[in-house]
C-alpha atoms as a PDB file:
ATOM      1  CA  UNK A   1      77.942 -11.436  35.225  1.00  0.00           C
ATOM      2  CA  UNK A   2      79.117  -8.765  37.709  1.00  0.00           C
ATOM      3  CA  UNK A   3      77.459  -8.421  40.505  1.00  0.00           C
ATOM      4  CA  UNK A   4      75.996  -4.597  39.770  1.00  0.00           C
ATOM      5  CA  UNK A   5      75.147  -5.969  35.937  1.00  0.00           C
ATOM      6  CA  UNK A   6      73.078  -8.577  37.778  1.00  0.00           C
ATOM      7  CA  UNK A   7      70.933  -5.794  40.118  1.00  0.00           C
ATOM      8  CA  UNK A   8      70.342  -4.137  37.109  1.00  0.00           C
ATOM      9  CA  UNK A   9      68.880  -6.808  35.332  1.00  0.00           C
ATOM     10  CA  UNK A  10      67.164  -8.005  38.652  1.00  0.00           C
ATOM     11  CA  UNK A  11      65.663  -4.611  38.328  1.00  0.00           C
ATOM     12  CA  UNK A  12      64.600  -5.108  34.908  1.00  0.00           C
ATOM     13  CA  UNK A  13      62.671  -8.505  35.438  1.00  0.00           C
ATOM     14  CA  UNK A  14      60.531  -7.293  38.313  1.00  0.00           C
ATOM     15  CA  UNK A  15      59.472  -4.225  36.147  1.00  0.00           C
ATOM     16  CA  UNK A  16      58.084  -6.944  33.916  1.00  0.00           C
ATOM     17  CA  UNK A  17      56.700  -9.027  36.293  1.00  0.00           C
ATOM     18  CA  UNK A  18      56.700 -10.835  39.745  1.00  0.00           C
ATOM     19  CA  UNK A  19      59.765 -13.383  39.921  1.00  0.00           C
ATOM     20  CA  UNK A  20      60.311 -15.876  42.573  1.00  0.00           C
ATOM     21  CA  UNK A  21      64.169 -16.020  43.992  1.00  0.00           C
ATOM     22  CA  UNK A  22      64.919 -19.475  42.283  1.00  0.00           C
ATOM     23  CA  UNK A  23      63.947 -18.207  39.021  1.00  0.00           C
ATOM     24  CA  UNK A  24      65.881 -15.615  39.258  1.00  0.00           C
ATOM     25  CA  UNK A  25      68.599 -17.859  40.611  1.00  0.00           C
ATOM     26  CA  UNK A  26      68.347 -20.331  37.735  1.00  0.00           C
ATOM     27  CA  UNK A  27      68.140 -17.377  35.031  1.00  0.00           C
ATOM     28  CA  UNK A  28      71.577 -15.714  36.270  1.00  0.00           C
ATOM     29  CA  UNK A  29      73.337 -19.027  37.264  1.00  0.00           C
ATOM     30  CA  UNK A  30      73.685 -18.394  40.914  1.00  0.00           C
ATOM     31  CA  UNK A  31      72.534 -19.848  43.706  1.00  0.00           C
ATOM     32  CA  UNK A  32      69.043 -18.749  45.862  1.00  0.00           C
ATOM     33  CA  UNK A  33      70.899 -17.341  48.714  1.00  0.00           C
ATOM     34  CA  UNK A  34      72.899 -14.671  46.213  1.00  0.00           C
ATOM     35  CA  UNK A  35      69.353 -13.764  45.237  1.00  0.00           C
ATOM     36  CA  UNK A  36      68.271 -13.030  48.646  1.00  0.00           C
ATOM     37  CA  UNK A  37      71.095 -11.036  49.121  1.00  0.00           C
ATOM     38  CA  UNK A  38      71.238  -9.098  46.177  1.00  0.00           C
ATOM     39  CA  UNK A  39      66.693  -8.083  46.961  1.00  0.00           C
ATOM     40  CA  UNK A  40      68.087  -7.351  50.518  1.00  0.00           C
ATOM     41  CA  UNK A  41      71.204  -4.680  48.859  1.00  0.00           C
ATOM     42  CA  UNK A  42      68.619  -3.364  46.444  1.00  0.00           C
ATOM     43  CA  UNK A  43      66.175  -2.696  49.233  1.00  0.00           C
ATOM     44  CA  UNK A  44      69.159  -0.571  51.081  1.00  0.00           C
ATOM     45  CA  UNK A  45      69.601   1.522  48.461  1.00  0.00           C
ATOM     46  CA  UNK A  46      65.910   2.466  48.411  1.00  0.00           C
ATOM     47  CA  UNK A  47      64.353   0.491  46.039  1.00  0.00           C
ATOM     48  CA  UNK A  48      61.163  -0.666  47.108  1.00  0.00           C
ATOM     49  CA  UNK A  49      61.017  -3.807  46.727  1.00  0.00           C
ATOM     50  CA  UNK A  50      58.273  -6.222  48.778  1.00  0.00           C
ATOM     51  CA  UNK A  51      57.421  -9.929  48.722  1.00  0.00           C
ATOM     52  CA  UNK A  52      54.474 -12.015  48.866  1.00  0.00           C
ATOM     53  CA  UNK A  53      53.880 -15.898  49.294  1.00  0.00           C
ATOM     54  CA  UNK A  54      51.311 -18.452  47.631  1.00  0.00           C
ATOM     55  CA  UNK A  55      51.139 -19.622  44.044  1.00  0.00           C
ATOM     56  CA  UNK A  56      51.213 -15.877  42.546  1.00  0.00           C
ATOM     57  CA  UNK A  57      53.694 -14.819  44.844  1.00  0.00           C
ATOM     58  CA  UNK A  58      57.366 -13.652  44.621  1.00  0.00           C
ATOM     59  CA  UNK A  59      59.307 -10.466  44.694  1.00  0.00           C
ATOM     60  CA  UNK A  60      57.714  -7.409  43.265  1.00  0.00           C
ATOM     61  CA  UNK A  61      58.336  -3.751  42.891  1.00  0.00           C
ATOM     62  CA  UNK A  62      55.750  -0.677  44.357  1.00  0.00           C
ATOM     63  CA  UNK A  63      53.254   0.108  41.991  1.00  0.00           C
ATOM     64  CA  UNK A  64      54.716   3.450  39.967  1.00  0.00           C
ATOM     65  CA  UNK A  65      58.332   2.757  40.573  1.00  0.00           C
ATOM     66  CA  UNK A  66      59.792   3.176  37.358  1.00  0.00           C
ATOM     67  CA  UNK A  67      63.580   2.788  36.155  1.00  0.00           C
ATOM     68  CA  UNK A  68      65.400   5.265  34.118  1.00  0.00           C
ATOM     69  CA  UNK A  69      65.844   5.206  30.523  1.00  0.00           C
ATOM     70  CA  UNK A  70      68.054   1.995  29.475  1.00  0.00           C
ATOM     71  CA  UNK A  71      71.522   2.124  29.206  1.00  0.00           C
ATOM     72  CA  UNK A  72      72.797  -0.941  26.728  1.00  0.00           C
ATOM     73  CA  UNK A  73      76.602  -2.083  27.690  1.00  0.00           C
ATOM     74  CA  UNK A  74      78.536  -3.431  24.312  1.00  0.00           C
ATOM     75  CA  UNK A  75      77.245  -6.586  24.501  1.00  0.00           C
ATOM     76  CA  UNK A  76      73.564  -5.898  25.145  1.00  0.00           C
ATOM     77  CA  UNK A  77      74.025  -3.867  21.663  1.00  0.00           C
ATOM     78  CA  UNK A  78      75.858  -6.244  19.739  1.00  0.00           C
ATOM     79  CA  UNK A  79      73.211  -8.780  20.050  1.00  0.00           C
ATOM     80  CA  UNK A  80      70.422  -6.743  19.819  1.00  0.00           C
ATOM     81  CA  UNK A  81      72.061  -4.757  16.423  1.00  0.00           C
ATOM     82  CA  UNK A  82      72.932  -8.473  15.126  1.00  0.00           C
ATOM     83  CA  UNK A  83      69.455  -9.812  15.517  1.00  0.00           C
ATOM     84  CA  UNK A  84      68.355  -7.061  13.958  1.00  0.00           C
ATOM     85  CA  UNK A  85      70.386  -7.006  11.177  1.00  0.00           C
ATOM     86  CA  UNK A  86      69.344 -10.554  10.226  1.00  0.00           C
ATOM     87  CA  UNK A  87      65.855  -9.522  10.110  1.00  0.00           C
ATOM     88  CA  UNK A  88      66.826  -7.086   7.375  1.00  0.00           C
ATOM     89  CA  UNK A  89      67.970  -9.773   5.623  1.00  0.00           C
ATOM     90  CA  UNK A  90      64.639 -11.109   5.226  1.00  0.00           C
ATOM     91  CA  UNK A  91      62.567 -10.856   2.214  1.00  0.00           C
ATOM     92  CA  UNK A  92      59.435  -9.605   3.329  1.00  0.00           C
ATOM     93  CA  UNK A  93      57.901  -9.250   6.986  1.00  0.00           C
ATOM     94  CA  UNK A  94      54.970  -7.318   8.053  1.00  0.00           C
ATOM     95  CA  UNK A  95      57.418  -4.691   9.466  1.00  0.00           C
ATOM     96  CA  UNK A  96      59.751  -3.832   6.232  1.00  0.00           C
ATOM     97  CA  UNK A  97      59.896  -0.345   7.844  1.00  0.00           C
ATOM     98  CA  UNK A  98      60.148  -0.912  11.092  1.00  0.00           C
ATOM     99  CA  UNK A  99      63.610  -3.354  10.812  1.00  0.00           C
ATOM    100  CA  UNK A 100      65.546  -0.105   9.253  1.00  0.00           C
ATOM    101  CA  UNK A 101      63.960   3.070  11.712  1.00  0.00           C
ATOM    102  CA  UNK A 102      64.519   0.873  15.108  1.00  0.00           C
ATOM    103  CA  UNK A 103      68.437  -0.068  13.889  1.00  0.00           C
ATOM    104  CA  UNK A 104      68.587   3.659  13.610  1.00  0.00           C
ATOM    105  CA  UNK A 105      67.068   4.811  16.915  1.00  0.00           C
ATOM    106  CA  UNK A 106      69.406   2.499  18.927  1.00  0.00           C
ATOM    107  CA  UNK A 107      72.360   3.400  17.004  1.00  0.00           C
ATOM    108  CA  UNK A 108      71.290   6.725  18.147  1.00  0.00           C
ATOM    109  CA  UNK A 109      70.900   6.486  21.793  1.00  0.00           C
ATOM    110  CA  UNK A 110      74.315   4.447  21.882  1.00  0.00           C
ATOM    111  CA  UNK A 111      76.965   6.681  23.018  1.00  0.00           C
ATOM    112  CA  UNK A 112      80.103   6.330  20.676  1.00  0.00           C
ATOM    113  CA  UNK A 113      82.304   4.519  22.799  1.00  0.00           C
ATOM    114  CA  UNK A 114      80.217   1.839  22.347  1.00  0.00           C
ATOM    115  CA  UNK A 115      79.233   1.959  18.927  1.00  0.00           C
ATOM    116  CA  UNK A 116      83.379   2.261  18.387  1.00  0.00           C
ATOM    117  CA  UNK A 117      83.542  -0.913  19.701  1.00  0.00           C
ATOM    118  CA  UNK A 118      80.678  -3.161  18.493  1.00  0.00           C
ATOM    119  CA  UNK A 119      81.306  -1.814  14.957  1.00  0.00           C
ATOM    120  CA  UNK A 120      83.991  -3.815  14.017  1.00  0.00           C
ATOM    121  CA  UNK A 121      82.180  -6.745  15.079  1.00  0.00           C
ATOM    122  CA  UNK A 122      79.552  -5.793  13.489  1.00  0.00           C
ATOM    123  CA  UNK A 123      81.205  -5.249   9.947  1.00  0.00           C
ATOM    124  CA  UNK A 124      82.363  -9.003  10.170  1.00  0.00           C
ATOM    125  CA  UNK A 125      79.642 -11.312  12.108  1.00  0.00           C
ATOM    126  CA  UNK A 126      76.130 -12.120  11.355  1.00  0.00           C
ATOM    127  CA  UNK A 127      73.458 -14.070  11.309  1.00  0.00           C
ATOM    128  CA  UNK A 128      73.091 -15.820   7.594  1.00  0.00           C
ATOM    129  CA  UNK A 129      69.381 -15.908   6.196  1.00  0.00           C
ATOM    130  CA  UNK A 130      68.596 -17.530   2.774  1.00  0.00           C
ATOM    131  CA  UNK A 131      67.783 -15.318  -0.181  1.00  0.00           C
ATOM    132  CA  UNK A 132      64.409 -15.996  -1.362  1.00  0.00           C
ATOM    133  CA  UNK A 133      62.480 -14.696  -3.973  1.00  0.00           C
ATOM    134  CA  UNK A 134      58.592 -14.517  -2.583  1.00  0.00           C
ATOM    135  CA  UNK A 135      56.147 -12.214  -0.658  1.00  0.00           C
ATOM    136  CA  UNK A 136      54.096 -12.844   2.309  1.00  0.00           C
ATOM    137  CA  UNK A 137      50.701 -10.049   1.649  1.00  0.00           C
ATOM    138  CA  UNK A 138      48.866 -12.503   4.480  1.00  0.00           C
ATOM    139  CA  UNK A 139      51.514 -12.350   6.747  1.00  0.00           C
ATOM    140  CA  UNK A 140      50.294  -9.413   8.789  1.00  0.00           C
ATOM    141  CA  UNK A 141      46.839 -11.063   9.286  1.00  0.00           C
ATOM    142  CA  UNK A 142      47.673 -14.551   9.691  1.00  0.00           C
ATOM    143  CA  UNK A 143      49.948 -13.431  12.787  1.00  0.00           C
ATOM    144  CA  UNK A 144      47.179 -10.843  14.242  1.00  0.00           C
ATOM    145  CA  UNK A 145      44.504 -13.949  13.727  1.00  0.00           C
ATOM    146  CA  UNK A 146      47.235 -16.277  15.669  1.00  0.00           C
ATOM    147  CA  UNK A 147      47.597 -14.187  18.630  1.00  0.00           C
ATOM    148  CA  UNK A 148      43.760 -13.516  18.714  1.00  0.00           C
ATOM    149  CA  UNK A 149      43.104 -17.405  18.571  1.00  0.00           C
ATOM    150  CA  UNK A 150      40.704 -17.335  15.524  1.00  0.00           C
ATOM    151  CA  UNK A 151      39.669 -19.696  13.118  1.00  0.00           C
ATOM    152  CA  UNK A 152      40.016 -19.490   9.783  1.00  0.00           C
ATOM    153  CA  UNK A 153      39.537 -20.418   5.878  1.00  0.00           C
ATOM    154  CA  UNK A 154      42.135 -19.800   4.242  1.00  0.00           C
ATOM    155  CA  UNK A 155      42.916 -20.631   0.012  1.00  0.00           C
ATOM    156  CA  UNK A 156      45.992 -22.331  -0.023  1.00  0.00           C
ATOM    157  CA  UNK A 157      48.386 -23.975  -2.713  1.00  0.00           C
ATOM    158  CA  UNK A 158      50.422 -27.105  -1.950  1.00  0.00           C
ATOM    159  CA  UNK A 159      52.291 -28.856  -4.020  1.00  0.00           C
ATOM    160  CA  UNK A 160      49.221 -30.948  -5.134  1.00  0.00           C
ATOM    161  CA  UNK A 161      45.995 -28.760  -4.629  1.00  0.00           C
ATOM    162  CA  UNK A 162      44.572 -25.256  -4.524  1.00  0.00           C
ATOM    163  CA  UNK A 163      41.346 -25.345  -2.056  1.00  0.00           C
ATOM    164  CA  UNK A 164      40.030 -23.884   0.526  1.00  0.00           C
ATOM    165  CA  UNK A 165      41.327 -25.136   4.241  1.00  0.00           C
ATOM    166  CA  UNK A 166      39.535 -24.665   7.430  1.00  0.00           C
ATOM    167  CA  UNK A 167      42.845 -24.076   9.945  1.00  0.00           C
ATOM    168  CA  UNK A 168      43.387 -23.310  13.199  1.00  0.00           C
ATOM    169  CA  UNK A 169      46.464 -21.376  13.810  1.00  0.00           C
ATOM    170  CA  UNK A 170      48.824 -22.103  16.635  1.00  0.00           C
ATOM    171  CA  UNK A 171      51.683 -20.020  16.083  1.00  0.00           C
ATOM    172  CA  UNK A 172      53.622 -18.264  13.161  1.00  0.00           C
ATOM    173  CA  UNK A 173      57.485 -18.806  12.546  1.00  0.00           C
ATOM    174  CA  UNK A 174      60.524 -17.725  10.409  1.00  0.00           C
ATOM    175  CA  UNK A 175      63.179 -20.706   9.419  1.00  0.00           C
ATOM    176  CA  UNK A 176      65.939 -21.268   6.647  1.00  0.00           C
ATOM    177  CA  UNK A 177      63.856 -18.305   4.560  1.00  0.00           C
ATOM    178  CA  UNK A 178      60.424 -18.909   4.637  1.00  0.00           C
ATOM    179  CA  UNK A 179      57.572 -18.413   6.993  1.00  0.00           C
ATOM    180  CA  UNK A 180      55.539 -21.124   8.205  1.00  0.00           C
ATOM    181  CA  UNK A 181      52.268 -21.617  10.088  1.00  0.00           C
ATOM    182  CA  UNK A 182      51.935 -24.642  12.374  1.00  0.00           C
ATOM    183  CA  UNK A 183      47.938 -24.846  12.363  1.00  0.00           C
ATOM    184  CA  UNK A 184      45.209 -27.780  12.862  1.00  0.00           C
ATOM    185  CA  UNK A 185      43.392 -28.893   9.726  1.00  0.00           C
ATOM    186  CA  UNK A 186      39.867 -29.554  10.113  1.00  0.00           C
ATOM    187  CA  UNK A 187      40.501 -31.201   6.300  1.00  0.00           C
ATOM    188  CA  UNK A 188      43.410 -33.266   7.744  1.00  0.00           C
ATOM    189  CA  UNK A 189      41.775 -34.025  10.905  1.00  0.00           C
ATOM    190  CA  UNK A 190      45.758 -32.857  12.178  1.00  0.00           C
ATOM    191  CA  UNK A 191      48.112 -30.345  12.639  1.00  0.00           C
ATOM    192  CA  UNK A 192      50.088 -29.282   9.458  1.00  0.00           C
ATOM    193  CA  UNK A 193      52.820 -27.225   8.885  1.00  0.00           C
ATOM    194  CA  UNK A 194      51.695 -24.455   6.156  1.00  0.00           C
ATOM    195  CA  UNK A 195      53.962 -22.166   3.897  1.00  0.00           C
ATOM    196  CA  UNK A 196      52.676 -18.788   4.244  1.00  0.00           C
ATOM    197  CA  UNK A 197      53.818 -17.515   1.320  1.00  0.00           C
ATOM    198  CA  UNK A 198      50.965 -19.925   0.012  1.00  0.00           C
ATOM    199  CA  UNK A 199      48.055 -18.926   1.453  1.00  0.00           C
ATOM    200  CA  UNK A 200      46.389 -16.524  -1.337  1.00  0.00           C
ATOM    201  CA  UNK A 201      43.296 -15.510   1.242  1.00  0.00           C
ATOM    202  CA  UNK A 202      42.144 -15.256   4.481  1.00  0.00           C
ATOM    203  CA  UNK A 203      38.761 -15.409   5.665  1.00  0.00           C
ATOM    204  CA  UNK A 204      37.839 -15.355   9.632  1.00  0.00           C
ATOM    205  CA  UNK A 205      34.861 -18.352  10.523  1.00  0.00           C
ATOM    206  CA  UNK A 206      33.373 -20.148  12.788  1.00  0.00           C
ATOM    207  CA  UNK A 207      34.668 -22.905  15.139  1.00  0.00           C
ATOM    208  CA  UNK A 208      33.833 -26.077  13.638  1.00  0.00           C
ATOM    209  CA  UNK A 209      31.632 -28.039  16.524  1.00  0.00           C
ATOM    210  CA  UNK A 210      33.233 -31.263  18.126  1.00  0.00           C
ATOM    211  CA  UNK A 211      36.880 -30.367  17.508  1.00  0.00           C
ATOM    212  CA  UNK A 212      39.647 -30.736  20.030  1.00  0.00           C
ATOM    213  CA  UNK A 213      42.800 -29.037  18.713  1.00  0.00           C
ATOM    214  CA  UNK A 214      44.634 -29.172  22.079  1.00  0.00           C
ATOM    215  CA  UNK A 215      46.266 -32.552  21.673  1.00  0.00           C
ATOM    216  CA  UNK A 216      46.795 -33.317  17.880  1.00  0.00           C
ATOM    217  CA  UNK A 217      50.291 -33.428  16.385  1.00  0.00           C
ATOM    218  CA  UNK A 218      52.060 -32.340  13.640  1.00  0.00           C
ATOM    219  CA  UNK A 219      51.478 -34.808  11.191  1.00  0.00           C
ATOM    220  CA  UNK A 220      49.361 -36.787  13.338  1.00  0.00           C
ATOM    221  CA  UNK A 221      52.446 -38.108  15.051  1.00  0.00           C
ATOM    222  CA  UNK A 222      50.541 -39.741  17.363  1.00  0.00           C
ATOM    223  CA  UNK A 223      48.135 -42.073  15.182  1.00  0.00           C
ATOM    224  CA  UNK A 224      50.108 -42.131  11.659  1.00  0.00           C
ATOM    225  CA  UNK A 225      52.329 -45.132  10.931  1.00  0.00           C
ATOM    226  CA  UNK A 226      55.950 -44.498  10.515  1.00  0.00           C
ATOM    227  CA  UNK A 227      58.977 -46.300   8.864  1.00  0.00           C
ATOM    228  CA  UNK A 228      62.228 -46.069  10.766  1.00  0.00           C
ATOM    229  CA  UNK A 229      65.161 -44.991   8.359  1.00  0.00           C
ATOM    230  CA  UNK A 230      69.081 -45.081   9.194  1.00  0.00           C
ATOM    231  CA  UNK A 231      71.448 -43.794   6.767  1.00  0.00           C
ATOM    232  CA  UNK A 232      75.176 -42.970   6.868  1.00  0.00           C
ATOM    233  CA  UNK A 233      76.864 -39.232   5.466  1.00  0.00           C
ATOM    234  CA  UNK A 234      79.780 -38.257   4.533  1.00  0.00           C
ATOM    235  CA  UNK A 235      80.711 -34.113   6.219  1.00  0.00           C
ATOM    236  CA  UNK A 236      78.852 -32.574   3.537  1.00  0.00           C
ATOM    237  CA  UNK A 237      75.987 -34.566   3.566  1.00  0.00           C
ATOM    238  CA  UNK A 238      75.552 -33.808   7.582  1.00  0.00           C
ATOM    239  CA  UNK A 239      75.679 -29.745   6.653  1.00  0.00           C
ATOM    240  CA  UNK A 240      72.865 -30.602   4.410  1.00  0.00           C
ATOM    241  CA  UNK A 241      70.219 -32.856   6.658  1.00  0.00           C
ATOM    242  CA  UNK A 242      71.540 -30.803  10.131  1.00  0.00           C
ATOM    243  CA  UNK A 243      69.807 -27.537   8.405  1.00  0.00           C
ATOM    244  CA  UNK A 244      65.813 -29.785   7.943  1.00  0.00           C
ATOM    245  CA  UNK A 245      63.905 -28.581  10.741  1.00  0.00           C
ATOM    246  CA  UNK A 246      62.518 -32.079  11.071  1.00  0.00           C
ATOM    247  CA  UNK A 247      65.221 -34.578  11.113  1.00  0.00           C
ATOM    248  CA  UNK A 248      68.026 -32.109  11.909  1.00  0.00           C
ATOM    249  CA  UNK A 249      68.347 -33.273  15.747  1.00  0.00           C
ATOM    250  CA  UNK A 250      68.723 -37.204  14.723  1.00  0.00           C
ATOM    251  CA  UNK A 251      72.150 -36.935  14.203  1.00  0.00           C
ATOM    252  CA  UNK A 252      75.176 -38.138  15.391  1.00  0.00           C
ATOM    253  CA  UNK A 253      78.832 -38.994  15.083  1.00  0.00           C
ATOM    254  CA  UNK A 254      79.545 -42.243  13.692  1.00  0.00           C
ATOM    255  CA  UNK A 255      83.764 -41.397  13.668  1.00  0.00           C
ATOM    256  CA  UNK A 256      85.603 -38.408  12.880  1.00  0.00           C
ATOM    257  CA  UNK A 257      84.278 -38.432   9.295  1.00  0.00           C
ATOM    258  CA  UNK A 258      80.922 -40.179   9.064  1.00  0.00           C
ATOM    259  CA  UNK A 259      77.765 -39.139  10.311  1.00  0.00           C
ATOM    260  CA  UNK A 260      74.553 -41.509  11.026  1.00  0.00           C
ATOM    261  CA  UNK A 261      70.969 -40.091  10.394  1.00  0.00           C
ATOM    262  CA  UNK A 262      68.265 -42.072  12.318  1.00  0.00           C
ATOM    263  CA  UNK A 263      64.293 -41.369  12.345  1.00  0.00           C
ATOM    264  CA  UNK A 264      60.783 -42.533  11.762  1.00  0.00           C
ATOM    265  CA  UNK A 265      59.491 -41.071   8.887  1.00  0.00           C
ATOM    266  CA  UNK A 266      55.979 -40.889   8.570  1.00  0.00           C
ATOM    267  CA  UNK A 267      54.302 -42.859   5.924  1.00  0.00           C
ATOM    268  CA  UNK A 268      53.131 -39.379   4.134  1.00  0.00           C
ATOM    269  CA  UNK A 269      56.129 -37.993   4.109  1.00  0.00           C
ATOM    270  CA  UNK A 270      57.813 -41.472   2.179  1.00  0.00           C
ATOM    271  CA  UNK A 271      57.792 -39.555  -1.397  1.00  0.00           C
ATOM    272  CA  UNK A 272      60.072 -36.372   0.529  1.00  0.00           C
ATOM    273  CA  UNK A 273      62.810 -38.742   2.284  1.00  0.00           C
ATOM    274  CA  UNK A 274      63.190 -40.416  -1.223  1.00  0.00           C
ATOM    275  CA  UNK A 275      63.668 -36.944  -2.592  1.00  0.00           C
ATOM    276  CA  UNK A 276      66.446 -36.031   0.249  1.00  0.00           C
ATOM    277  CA  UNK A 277      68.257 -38.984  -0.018  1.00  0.00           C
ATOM    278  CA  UNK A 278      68.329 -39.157  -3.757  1.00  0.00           C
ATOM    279  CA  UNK A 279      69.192 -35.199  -3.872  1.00  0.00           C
ATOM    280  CA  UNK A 280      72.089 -35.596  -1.720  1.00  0.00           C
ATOM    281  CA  UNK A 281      73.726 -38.549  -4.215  1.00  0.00           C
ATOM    282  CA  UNK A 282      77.243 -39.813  -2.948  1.00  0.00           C
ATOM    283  CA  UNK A 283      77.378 -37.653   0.181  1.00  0.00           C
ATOM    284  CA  UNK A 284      74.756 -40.303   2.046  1.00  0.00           C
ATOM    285  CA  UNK A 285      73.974 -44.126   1.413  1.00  0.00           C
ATOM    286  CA  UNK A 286      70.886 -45.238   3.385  1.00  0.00           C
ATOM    287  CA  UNK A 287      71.295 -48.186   5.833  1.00  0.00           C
ATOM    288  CA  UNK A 288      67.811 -49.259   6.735  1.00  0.00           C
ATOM    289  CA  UNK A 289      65.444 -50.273   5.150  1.00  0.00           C
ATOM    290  CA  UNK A 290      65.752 -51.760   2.248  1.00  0.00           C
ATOM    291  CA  UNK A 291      62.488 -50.645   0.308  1.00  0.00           C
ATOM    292  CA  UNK A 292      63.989 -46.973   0.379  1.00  0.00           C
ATOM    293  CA  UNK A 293      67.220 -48.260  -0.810  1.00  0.00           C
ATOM    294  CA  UNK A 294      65.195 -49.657  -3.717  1.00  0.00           C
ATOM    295  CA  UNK A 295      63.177 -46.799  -4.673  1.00  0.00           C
ATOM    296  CA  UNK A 296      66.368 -44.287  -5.156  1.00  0.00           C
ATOM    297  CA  UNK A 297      68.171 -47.201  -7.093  1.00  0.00           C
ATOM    298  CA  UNK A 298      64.784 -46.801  -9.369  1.00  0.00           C
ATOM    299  CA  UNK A 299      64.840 -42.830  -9.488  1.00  0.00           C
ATOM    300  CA  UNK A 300      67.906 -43.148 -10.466  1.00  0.00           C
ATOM    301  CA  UNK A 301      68.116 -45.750 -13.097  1.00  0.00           C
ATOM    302  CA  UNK A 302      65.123 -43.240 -14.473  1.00  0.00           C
ATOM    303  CA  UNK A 303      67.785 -40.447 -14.900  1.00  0.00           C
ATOM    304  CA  UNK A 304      70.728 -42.388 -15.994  1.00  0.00           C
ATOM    305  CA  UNK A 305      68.393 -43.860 -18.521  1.00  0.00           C
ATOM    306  CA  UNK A 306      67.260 -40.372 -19.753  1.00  0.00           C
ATOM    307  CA  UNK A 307      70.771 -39.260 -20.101  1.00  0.00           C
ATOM    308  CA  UNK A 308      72.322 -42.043 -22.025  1.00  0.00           C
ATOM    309  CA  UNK A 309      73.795 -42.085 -25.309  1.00  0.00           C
ATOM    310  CA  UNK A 310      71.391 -43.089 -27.973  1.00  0.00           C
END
């Protein structure tokens, strides 16, 4: 980053907030004394910029000093047009509207220089999102209930019930598609990962008494038993598992054309990884242990046996 680039965005930060000089220096990859230099160049061209020690302290800018409108170099707008574009992509959000107007306005205030080169770029990169074929109505309140910290019961379908779920939600997420919810279950007496799309109402309650949701897991990580499985892949079998959120980060490199997979799995989850592995046929041959091995020999003897010639 050049040197005025890096003022600029210096600049930026402290009209956000208070930032210490080895934040700064660890944010922009340069060492604490450039930071000290660059506050004292600032403050010689008349910014005013003071400090103050303690645990709150750090550099800071006078109350009412304001920048100037935001200039975006070529870079700043690729990104920001790319995210953007991805979110477009998206099936529904709570801001369908939004995604469109706000590509508009800062194609607007780009001058055409830079739009001329970004374009290009542009017509040729991007950020892939699934297609998916679902709506999210509770999105919009889930997210506001999230950031307000309130408990809820929500009506929910899984794969196996449709009941009513007394949830804590922690935080609200997008990945390969879908939209999740990572909440605590007073039902499950654990956090669970929820499928928005899924919830069918929302309801604001009470806290239940005597609940701690500070230090449970997803899963129950903590207290559920889990079986370890290892299992080799070919290339295309690694595209597939590196996308699952879960078990995505357990790979590795085996040689230049295997892969291994290794991870505990917890015990409710058993019926899934016999699923995955089974789905993804020649492209992945489990290793450990041998009870899994077993139970996709048994799915599919099941199949072949359906599909043989009478």
């Amino acid at each position: 980053m050049k040197r005025m680039d890096r003022l600029m965005a210096i600049l930026i930060a402290l009209q956000l907030r208070p930032e210490r000089a080895q934040s700064l220096a660890e944010k922009f990859e340069v060492s604490k004394r450039t930071i000290l230099r660059d506050m004292q160049s600032l403050s010689e061209m008349g910014v005013p910029i003071y400090s103050t020690t303690g645990p709150t302290g750090g550099f800071r800018l006078m109350e009412g000093y304001q920048l100037s409108p935001l200039q975006f170099n070529s870079q700043e707008a690729l990104i920001i047009l790319m995210a953007l574009q991805a979110v477009t992509k998206m099936t529904d959000t709570p801001f369908n509207e939004a995604r469109w107007t706000v590509i508009d306005k800062i194609r607007s205030s780009l001058p055409p220089h830079i739009l001329e080169q970004i374009q290009p770029v542009l017509e040729r990169t991007e950020i892939e999102m699934p297609a998916r074929n679902y709506r999210v109505p509770q999105l919009a309140e889930l997210m506001d209930h999230t950031t307000n910290c309130k408990w809820l019961n929500i009506f929910y379908h899984s794969k196996n019930h449709q009941r009513w779920l007394v949830i804590f939600p922690k935080r609200v997420y997008t990945s390969h598609g879908f939209w999740y919810c990572e909440a605590y279950s007073v039902t499950h007496q654990e956090d669970r990962l929820i499928r928005v799309d899924r919830i069918k109402q929302i309801q604001e309650t009470d806290p239940p008494t005597d609940t701690d949701v500070s230090s449970s897991k997803i899963g129950g990580e903590e207290n559920e038993r889990a079986i370890r499985i290892i299992a080799k892949l070919t290339y295309k079998g690694m595209l597939q598992v590196e996308q699952d959120i879960h078990i995505g980060e357990c790979l590795y490199a085996n040689s230049d054309d295997e892969w291994i997979v290794d991870f505990q799995c917890p015990v409710t989850e058993w019926s899934w990884a016999v699923q995955l592995f089974y789905s993804l046929g020649l492209d992945a041959e489990v290793l450990e242990p041998p009870i899994l091995r077993k139970e996709i020999y048994d799915l599919a003897h099941q199949v072949s046996r359906r599909y043989q010639s009478s």
